[in-house]
C-alpha atoms as a PDB file:
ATOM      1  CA  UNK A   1       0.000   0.000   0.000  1.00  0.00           C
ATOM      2  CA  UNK A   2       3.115   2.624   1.072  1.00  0.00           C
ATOM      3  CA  UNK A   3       4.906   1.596  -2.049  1.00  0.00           C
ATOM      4  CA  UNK A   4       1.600   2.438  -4.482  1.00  0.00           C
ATOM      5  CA  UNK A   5       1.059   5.788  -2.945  1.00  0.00           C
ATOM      6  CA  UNK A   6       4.806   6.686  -3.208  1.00  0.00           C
ATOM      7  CA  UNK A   7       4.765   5.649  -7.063  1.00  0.00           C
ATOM      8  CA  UNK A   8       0.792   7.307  -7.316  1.00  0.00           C
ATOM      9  CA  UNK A   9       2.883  10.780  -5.953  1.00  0.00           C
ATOM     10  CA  UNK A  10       5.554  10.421  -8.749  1.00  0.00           C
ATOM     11  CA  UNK A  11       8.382   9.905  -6.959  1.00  0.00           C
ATOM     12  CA  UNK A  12      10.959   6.792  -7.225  1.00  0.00           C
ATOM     13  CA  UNK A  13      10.767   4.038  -5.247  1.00  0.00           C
ATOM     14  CA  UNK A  14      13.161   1.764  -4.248  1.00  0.00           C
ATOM     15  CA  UNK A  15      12.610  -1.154  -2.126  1.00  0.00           C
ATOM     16  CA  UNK A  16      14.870  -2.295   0.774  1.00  0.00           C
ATOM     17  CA  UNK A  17      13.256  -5.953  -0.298  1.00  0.00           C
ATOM     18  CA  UNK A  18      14.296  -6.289  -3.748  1.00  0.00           C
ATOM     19  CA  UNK A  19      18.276  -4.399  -3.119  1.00  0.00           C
ATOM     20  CA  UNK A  20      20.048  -6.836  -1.783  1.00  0.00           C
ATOM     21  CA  UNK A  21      23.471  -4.883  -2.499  1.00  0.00           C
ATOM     22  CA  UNK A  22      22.412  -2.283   0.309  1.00  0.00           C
ATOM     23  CA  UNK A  23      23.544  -4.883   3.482  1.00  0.00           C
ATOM     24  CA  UNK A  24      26.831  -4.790   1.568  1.00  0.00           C
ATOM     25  CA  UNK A  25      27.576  -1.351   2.220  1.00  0.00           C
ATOM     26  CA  UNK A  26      26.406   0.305  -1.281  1.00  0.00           C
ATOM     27  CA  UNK A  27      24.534   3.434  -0.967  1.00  0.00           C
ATOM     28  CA  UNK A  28      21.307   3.364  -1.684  1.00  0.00           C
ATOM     29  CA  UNK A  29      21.179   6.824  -4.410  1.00  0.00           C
ATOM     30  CA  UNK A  30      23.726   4.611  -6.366  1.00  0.00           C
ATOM     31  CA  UNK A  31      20.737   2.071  -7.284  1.00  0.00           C
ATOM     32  CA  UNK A  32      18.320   2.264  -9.986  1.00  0.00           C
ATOM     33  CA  UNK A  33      14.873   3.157  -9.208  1.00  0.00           C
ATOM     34  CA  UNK A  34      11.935   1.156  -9.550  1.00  0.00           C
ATOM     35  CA  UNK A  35       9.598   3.908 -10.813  1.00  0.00           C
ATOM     36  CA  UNK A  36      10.391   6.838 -13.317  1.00  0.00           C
ATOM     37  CA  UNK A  37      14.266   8.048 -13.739  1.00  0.00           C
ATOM     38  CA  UNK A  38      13.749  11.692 -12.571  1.00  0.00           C
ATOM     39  CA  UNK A  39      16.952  13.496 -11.154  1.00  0.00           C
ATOM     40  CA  UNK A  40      16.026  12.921  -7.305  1.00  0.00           C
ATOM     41  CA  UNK A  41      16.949  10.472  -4.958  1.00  0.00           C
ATOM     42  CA  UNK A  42      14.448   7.439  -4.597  1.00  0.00           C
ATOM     43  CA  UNK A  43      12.236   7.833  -1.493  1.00  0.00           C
ATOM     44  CA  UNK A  44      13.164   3.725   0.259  1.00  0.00           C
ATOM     45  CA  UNK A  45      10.748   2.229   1.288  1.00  0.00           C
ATOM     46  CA  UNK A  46      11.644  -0.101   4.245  1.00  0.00           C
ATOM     47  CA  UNK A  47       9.817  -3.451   3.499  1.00  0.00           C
ATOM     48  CA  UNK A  48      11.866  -5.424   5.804  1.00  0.00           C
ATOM     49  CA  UNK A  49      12.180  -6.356   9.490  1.00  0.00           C
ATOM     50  CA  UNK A  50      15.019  -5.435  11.873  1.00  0.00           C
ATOM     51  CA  UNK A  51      17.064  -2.933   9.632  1.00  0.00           C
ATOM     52  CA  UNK A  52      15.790   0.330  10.540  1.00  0.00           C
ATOM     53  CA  UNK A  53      18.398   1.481  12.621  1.00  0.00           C
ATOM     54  CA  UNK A  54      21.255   0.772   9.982  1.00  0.00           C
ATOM     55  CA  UNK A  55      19.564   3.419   7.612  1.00  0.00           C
ATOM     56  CA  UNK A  56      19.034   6.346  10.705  1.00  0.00           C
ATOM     57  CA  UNK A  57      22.254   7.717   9.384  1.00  0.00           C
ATOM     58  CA  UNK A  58      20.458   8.769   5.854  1.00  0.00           C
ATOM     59  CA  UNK A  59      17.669  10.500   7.200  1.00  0.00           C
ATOM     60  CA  UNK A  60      17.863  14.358   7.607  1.00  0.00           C
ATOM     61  CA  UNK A  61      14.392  14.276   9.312  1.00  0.00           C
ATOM     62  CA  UNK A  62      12.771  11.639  10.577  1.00  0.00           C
ATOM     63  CA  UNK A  63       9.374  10.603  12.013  1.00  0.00           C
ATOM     64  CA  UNK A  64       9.194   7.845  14.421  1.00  0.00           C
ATOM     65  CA  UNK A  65       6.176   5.735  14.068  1.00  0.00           C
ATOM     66  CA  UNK A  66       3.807   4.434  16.779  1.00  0.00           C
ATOM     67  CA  UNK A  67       3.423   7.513  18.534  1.00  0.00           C
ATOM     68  CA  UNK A  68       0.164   9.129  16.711  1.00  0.00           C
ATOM     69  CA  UNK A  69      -1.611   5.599  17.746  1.00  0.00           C
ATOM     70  CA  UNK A  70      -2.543   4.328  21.453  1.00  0.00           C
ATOM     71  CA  UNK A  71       0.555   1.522  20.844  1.00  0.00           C
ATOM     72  CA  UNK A  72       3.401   3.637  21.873  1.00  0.00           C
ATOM     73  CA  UNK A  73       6.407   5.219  20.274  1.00  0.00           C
ATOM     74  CA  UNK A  74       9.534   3.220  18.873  1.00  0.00           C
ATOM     75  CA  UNK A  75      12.833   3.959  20.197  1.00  0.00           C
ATOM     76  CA  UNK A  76      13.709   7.874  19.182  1.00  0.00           C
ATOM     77  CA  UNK A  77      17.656   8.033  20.293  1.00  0.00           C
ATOM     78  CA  UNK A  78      18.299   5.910  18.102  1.00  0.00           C
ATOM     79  CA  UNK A  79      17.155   8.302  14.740  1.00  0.00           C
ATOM     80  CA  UNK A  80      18.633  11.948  17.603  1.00  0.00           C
ATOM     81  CA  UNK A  81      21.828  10.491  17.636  1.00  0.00           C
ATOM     82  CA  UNK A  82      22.279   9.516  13.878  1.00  0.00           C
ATOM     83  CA  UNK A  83      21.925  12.875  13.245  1.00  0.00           C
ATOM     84  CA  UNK A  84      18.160  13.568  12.130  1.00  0.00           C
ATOM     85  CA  UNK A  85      15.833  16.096  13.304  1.00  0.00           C
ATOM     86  CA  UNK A  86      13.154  13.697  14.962  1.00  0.00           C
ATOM     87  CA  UNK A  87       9.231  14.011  15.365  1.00  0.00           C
ATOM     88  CA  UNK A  88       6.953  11.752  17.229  1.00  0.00           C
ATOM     89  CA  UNK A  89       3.217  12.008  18.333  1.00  0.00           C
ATOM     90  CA  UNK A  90       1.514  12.475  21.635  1.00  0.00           C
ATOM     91  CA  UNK A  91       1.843   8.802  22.577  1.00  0.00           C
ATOM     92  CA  UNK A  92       5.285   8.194  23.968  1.00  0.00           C
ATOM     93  CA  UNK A  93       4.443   6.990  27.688  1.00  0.00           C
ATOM     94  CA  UNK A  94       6.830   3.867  26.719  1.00  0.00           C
ATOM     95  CA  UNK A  95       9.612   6.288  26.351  1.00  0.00           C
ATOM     96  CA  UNK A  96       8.931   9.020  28.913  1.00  0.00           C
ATOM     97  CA  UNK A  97      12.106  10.152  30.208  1.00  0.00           C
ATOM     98  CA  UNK A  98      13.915  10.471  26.446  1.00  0.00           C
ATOM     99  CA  UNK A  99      11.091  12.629  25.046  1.00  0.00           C
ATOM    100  CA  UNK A 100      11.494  14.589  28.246  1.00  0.00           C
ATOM    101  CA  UNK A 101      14.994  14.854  27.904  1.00  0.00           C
ATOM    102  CA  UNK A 102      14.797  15.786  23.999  1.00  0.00           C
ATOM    103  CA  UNK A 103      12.245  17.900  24.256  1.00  0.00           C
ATOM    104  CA  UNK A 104      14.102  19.847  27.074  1.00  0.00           C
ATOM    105  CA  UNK A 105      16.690  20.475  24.707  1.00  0.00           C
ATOM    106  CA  UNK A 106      14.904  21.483  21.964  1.00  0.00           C
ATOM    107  CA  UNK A 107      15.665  18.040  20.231  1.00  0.00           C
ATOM    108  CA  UNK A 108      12.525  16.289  19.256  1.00  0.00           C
ATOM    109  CA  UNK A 109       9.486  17.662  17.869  1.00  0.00           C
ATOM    110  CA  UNK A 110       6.236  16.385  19.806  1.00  0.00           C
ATOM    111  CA  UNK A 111       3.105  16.653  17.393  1.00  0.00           C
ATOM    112  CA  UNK A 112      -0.489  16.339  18.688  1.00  0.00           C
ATOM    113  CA  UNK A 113      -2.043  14.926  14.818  1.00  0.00           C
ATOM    114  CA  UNK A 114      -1.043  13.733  11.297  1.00  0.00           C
ATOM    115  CA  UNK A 115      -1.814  17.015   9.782  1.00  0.00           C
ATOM    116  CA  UNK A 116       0.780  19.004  12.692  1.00  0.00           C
ATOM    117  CA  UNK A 117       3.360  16.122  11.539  1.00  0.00           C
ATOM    118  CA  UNK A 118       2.787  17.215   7.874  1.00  0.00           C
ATOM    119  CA  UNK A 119       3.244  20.701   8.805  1.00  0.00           C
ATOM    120  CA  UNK A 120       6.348  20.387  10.450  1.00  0.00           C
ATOM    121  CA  UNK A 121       7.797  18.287   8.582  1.00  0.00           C
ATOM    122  CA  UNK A 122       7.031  20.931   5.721  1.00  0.00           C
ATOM    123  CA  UNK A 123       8.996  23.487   8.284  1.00  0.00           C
ATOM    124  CA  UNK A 124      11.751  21.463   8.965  1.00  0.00           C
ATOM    125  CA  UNK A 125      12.521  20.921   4.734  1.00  0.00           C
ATOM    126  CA  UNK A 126      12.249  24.289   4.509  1.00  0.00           C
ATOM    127  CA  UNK A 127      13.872  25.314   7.242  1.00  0.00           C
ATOM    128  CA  UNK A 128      17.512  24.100   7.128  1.00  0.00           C
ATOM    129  CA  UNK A 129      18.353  26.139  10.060  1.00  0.00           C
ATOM    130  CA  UNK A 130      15.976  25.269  12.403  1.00  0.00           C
ATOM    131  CA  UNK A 131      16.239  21.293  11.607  1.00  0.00           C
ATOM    132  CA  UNK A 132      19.776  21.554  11.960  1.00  0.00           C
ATOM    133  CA  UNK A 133      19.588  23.233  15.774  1.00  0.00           C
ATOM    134  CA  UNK A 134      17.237  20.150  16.474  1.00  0.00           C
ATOM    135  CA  UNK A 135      20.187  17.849  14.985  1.00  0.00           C
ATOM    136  CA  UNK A 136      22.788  19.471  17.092  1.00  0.00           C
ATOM    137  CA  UNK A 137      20.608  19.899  20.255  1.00  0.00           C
ATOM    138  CA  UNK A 138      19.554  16.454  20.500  1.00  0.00           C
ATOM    139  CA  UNK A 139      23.249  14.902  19.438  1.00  0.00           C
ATOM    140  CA  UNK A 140      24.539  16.990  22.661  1.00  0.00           C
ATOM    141  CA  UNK A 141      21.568  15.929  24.532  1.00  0.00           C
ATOM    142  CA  UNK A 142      22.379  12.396  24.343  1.00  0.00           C
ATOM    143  CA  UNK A 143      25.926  12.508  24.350  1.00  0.00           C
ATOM    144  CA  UNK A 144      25.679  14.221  28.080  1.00  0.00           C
ATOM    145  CA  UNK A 145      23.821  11.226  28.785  1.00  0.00           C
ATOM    146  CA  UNK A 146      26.269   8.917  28.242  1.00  0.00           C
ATOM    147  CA  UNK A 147      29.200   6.929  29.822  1.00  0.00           C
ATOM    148  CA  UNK A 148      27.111   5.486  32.491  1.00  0.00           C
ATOM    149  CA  UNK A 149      29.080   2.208  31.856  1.00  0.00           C
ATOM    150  CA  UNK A 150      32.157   3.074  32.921  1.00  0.00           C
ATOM    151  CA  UNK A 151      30.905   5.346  35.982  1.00  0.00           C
ATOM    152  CA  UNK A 152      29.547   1.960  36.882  1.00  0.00           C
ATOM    153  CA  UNK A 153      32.991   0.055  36.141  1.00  0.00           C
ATOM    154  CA  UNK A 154      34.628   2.860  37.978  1.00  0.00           C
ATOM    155  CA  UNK A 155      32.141   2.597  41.052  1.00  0.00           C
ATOM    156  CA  UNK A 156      32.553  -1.479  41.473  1.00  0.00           C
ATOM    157  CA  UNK A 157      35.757  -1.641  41.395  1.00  0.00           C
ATOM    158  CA  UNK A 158      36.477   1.073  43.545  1.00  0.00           C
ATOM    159  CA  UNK A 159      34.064  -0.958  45.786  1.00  0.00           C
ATOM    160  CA  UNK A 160      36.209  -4.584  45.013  1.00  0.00           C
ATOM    161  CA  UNK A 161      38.227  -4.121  48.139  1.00  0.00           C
ATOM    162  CA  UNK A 162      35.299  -3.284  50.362  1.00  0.00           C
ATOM    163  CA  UNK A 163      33.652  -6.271  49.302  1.00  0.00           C
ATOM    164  CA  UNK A 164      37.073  -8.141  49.525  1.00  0.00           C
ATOM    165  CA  UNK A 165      37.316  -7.067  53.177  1.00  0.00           C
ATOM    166  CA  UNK A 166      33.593  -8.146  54.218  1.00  0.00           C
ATOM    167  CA  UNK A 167      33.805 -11.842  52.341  1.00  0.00           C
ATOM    168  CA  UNK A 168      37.583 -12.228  54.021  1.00  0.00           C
ATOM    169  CA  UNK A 169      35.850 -11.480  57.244  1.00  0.00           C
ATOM    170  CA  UNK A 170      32.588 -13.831  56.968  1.00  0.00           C
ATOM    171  CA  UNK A 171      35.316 -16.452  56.224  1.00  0.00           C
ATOM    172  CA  UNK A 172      37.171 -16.517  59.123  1.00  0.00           C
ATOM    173  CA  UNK A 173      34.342 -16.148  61.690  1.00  0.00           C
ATOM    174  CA  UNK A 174      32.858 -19.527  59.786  1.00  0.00           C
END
């Protein structure tokens, strides 16, 4: 049904399905279309499972889907820190603190309909400047956020010879 209505629009479609070549590294403008041989880019259409976060890195803007139904938004750090200005609907509860954090920051876009996701979407293509602060806003937002992994590497074994200490003692009073 997606891949009619992109063809019925007039733009070029290509289909992660029937490209092999693109899990081999080969970028997808350097494959023919399947539709008419305009100029532009093909919009890809997605038609497979588990591969979505490989392609976040292509996408200047990005909507992440679930969040304009009652099932709950997909992950949206993922698409932030590739590098796309992200929008998501009202529906997020399943990822509460990151919209609060992006949205803090000025890093996500939180749309109440399909016709306000239209819209900005619209004001993000045309406005280069203001998709690129969301870009950069929620990048930094996310990088702040990390290196919890080694604070927690840090913080046990900093805590190895305190725990040493307690087992040597339970051992000799048994």
């Amino acid at each position: 049904e997606v891949a009619t209505i992109i063809r019925t629009d007039g733009y070029s479609l290509l289909r992660r399905s029937q490209t092999p070549s693109m899990s081999h590294g080969v970028h997808p403008r350097g494959t023919a279309a399947t539709s008419n041989a305009d100029t532009s880019p093909p919009v890809i259409l997605l038609d497979t499972l588990g591969e979505l976060s490989a392609c976040w890195g292509l996408a200047e803007i990005a909507f992440v889907g679930g969040s304009l139904s009652t099932r709950g938004g997909q992950n949206m750090l993922e698409p932030c820190a590739a590098g796309a200005a992200v929008v998501v609907g009202p529906n997020t509860w399943n990822f509460r603190h990151a919209v609060e954090l992006l949205t803090g920051a000025g890093g996500l876009a939180v749309v109440p309909s399909a016709d306000e996701l239209a819209a900005t979407i619209r004001r993000l293509l045309t406005d280069s400047l203001a998709a690129e602060r969301m870009r950069h806003a929620s990048r930094e937002a996310i990088q702040l956020q990390q290196g919890a992994t080694g604070l927690t590497v840090e913080l046990l074994v900093s805590s190895l010879p305190t725990l040493l200490d307690c087992t040597e003692g339970q051992r000799a009073a048994a």
